[in-house]
Structure formats: structure tokens, C-alpha cells
Protein backbone atom coordinates (compact mmCIF):
# COMPACT_ATOMS: atom_id res chain seq x y z
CA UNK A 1 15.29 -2.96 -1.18
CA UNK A 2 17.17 -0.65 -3.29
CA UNK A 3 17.81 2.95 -1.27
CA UNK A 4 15.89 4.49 -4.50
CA UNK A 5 12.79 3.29 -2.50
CA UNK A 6 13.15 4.55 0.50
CA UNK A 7 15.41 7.72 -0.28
CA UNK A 8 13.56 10.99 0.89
CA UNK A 9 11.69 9.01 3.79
CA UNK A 10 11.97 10.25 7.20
CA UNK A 11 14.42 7.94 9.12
CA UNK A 12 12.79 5.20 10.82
CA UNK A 13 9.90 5.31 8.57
CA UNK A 14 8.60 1.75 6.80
CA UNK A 15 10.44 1.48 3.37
CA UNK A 16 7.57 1.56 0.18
CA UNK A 17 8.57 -2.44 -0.09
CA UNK A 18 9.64 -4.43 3.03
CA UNK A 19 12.27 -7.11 1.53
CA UNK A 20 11.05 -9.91 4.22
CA UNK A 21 7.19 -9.61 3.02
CA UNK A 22 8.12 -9.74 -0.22
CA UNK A 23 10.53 -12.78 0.21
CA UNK A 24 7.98 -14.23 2.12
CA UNK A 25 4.90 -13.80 -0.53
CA UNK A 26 7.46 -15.09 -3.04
CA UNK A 27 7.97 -18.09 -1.33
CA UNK A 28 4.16 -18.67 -0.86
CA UNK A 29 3.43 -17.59 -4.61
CA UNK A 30 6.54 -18.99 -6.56
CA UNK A 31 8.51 -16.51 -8.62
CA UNK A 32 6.60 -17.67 -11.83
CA UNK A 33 3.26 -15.96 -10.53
CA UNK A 34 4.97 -13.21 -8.04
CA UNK A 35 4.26 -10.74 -11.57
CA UNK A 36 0.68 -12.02 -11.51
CA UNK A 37 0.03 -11.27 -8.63
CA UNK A 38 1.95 -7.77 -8.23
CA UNK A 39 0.28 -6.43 -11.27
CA UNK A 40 -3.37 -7.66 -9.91
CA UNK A 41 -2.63 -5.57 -6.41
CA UNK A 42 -1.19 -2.68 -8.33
CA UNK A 43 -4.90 -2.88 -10.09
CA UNK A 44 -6.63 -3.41 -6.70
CA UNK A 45 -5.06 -0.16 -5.27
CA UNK A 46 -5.69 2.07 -8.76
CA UNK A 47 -8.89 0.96 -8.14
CA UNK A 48 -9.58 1.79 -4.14
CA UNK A 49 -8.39 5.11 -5.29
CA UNK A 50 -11.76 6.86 -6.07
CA UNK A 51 -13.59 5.18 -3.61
CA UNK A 52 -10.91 6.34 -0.64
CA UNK A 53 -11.18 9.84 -2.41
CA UNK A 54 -14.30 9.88 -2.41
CA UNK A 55 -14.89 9.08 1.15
CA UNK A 56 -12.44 11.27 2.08
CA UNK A 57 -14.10 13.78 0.69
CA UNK A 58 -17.67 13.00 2.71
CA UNK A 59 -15.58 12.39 5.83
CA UNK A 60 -17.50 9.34 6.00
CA UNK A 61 -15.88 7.87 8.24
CA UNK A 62 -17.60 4.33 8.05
CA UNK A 63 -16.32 4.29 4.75
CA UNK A 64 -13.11 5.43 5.50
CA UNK A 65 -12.55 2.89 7.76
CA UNK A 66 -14.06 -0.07 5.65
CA UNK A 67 -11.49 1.30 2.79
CA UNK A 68 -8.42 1.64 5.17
CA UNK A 69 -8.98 -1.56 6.11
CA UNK A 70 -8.56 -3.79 3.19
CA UNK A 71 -5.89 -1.50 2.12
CA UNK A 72 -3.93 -2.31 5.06
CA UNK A 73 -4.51 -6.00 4.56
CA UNK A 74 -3.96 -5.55 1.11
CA UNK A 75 -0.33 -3.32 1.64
CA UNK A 76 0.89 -5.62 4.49
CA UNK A 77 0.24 -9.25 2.52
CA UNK A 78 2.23 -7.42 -0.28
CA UNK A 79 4.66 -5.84 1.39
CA UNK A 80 3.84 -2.58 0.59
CA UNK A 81 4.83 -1.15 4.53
CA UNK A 82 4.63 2.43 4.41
CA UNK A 83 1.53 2.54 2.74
CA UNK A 84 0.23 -0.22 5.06
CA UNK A 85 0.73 1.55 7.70
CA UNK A 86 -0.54 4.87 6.99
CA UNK A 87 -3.65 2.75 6.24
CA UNK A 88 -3.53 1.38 9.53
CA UNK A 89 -3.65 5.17 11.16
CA UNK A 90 -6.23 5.53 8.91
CA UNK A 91 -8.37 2.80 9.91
CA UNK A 92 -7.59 3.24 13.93
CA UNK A 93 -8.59 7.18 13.57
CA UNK A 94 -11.75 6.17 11.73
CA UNK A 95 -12.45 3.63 14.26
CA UNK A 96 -12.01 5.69 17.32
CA UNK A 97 -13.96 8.70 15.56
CA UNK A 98 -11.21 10.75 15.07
CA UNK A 99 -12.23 12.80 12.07
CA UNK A 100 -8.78 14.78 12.46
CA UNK A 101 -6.89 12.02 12.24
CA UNK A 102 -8.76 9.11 10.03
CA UNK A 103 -8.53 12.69 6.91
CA UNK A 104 -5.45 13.30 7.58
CA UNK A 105 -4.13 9.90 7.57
CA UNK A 106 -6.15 8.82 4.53
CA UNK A 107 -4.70 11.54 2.67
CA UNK A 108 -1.12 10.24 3.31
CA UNK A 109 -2.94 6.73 2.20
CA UNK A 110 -3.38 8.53 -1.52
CA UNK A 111 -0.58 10.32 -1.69
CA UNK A 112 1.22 6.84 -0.70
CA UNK A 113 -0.40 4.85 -3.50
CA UNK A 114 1.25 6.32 -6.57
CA UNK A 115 4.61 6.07 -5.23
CA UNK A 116 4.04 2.09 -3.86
CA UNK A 117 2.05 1.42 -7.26
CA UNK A 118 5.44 2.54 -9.42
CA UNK A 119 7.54 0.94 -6.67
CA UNK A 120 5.73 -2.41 -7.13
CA UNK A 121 5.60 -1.93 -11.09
CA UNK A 122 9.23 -1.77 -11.06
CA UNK A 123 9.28 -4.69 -8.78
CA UNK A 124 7.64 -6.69 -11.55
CA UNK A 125 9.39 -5.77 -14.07
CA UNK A 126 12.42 -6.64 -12.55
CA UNK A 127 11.26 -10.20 -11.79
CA UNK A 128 9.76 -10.08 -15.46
CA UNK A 129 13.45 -9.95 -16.59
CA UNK A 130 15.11 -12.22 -14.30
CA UNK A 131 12.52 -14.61 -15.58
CA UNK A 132 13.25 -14.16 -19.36
């Protein structure tokens, strides 16, 4: 990972894109459909957007938590780590009840999901032009 992608992070936090998952799904995917299948999560996440916001905004918790959840998987399979595991603080606070918490750490969740989408578009189009 490049330190563009991490710089302004607090020390010790998870990097937008952990180098190991994403070695890892590239092994399991094969660089010829690693694009493929960066572009379709950068479409799942644009796309849990509203529906996160939206819950947020109820504090429905329930929601929250069935949201944070797939996120998490979602962020973690591709490597995405800090936003996987703000999502997973997300998910435990909605589980346990903790309204405090599961809003707050939703809210890092969205404010996470532009920066990882643009981190993983640039991850693509770097693999677009190694390919070419």
C-alpha cells in the first residue's frame, strides 16, 4: 500500500487497503477479473450508502446492524480494513444496544466509504494498466 492511503490516519489504525487481503483475493480471483470484481464492490458500497443513512437516521438499530454487517463482510473479503472495521464497531454496538455507539460508529462507516470507494477505484485502475 502506497503511504497516500494511509497518510492522515491515526497511527496504528487499519490502512483503507490491507496489501495481504488484497494479495490474497487476487490470488483467489486472478488478476484478469480482480477489476471486475473491485468495480462491482465499489457499486455494492455506493449502494449500502442510503440505506446505512437512512438507518442511521431512524437509529434503527436492527437495521443498523443488518447493514454493518454485510459491510464488514463485504470490507474485510476486499480488503478494505479500516472501513471493515469501523463496520464491525458498528455492528457490535448495534448488537449489544448501544445506541451511542452503533451512531457513532456508523457515521465513521459513511464517512469511511468515499475515501475506500476512491482508494479501491484507483486500485483498479492501476491493475487496468498493468493489464494493457
Amino acid at each position: 500500500m502506497n503511504t497516500t492511503e494511509i497518510k492522515g490516519r491515526d497511527f496504528g489504525a487499519p490502512a483503507l487497503i490491507d496489501d495481504a487481503a488484497m494479495a490474497e483475493l487476487t490470488a483467489d480471483v486472478g488478476t484478469k477479473n480482480l477489476v471486475a470484481v473491485l468495480t462491482a464492490f465499489n457499486d455494492e458500497l455506493q449502494r449500502r450508502v442510503p440505506v446505512l443513512q437512512a438507518a442511521v437516521d431512524a437509529n434503527d438499530l436492527a437495521a443498523i446492524a443488518r447493514e454493518t454487517h454485510s459491510i464488514k463482510g463485504s470490507a474485510l473479503t476486499f480488503g478494505a480494513a479500516a472501513l471493515g472495521a469501523a463496520a464491525r464497531r458498528a455492528n457490535d454496538a448495534s448488537r449489544a444496544g448501544d445506541s451511542a455507539a452503533a451512531l457513532s460508529n456508523s457515521r465513521e462507516v459513511l464517512a469511511l466509504m468515499p475515501e475506500t470507494r476512491a482508494a479501491v477505484g484507483r486500485l483498479a485502475a492501476q491493475k487496468v494498466e498493468v493489464q494493457q
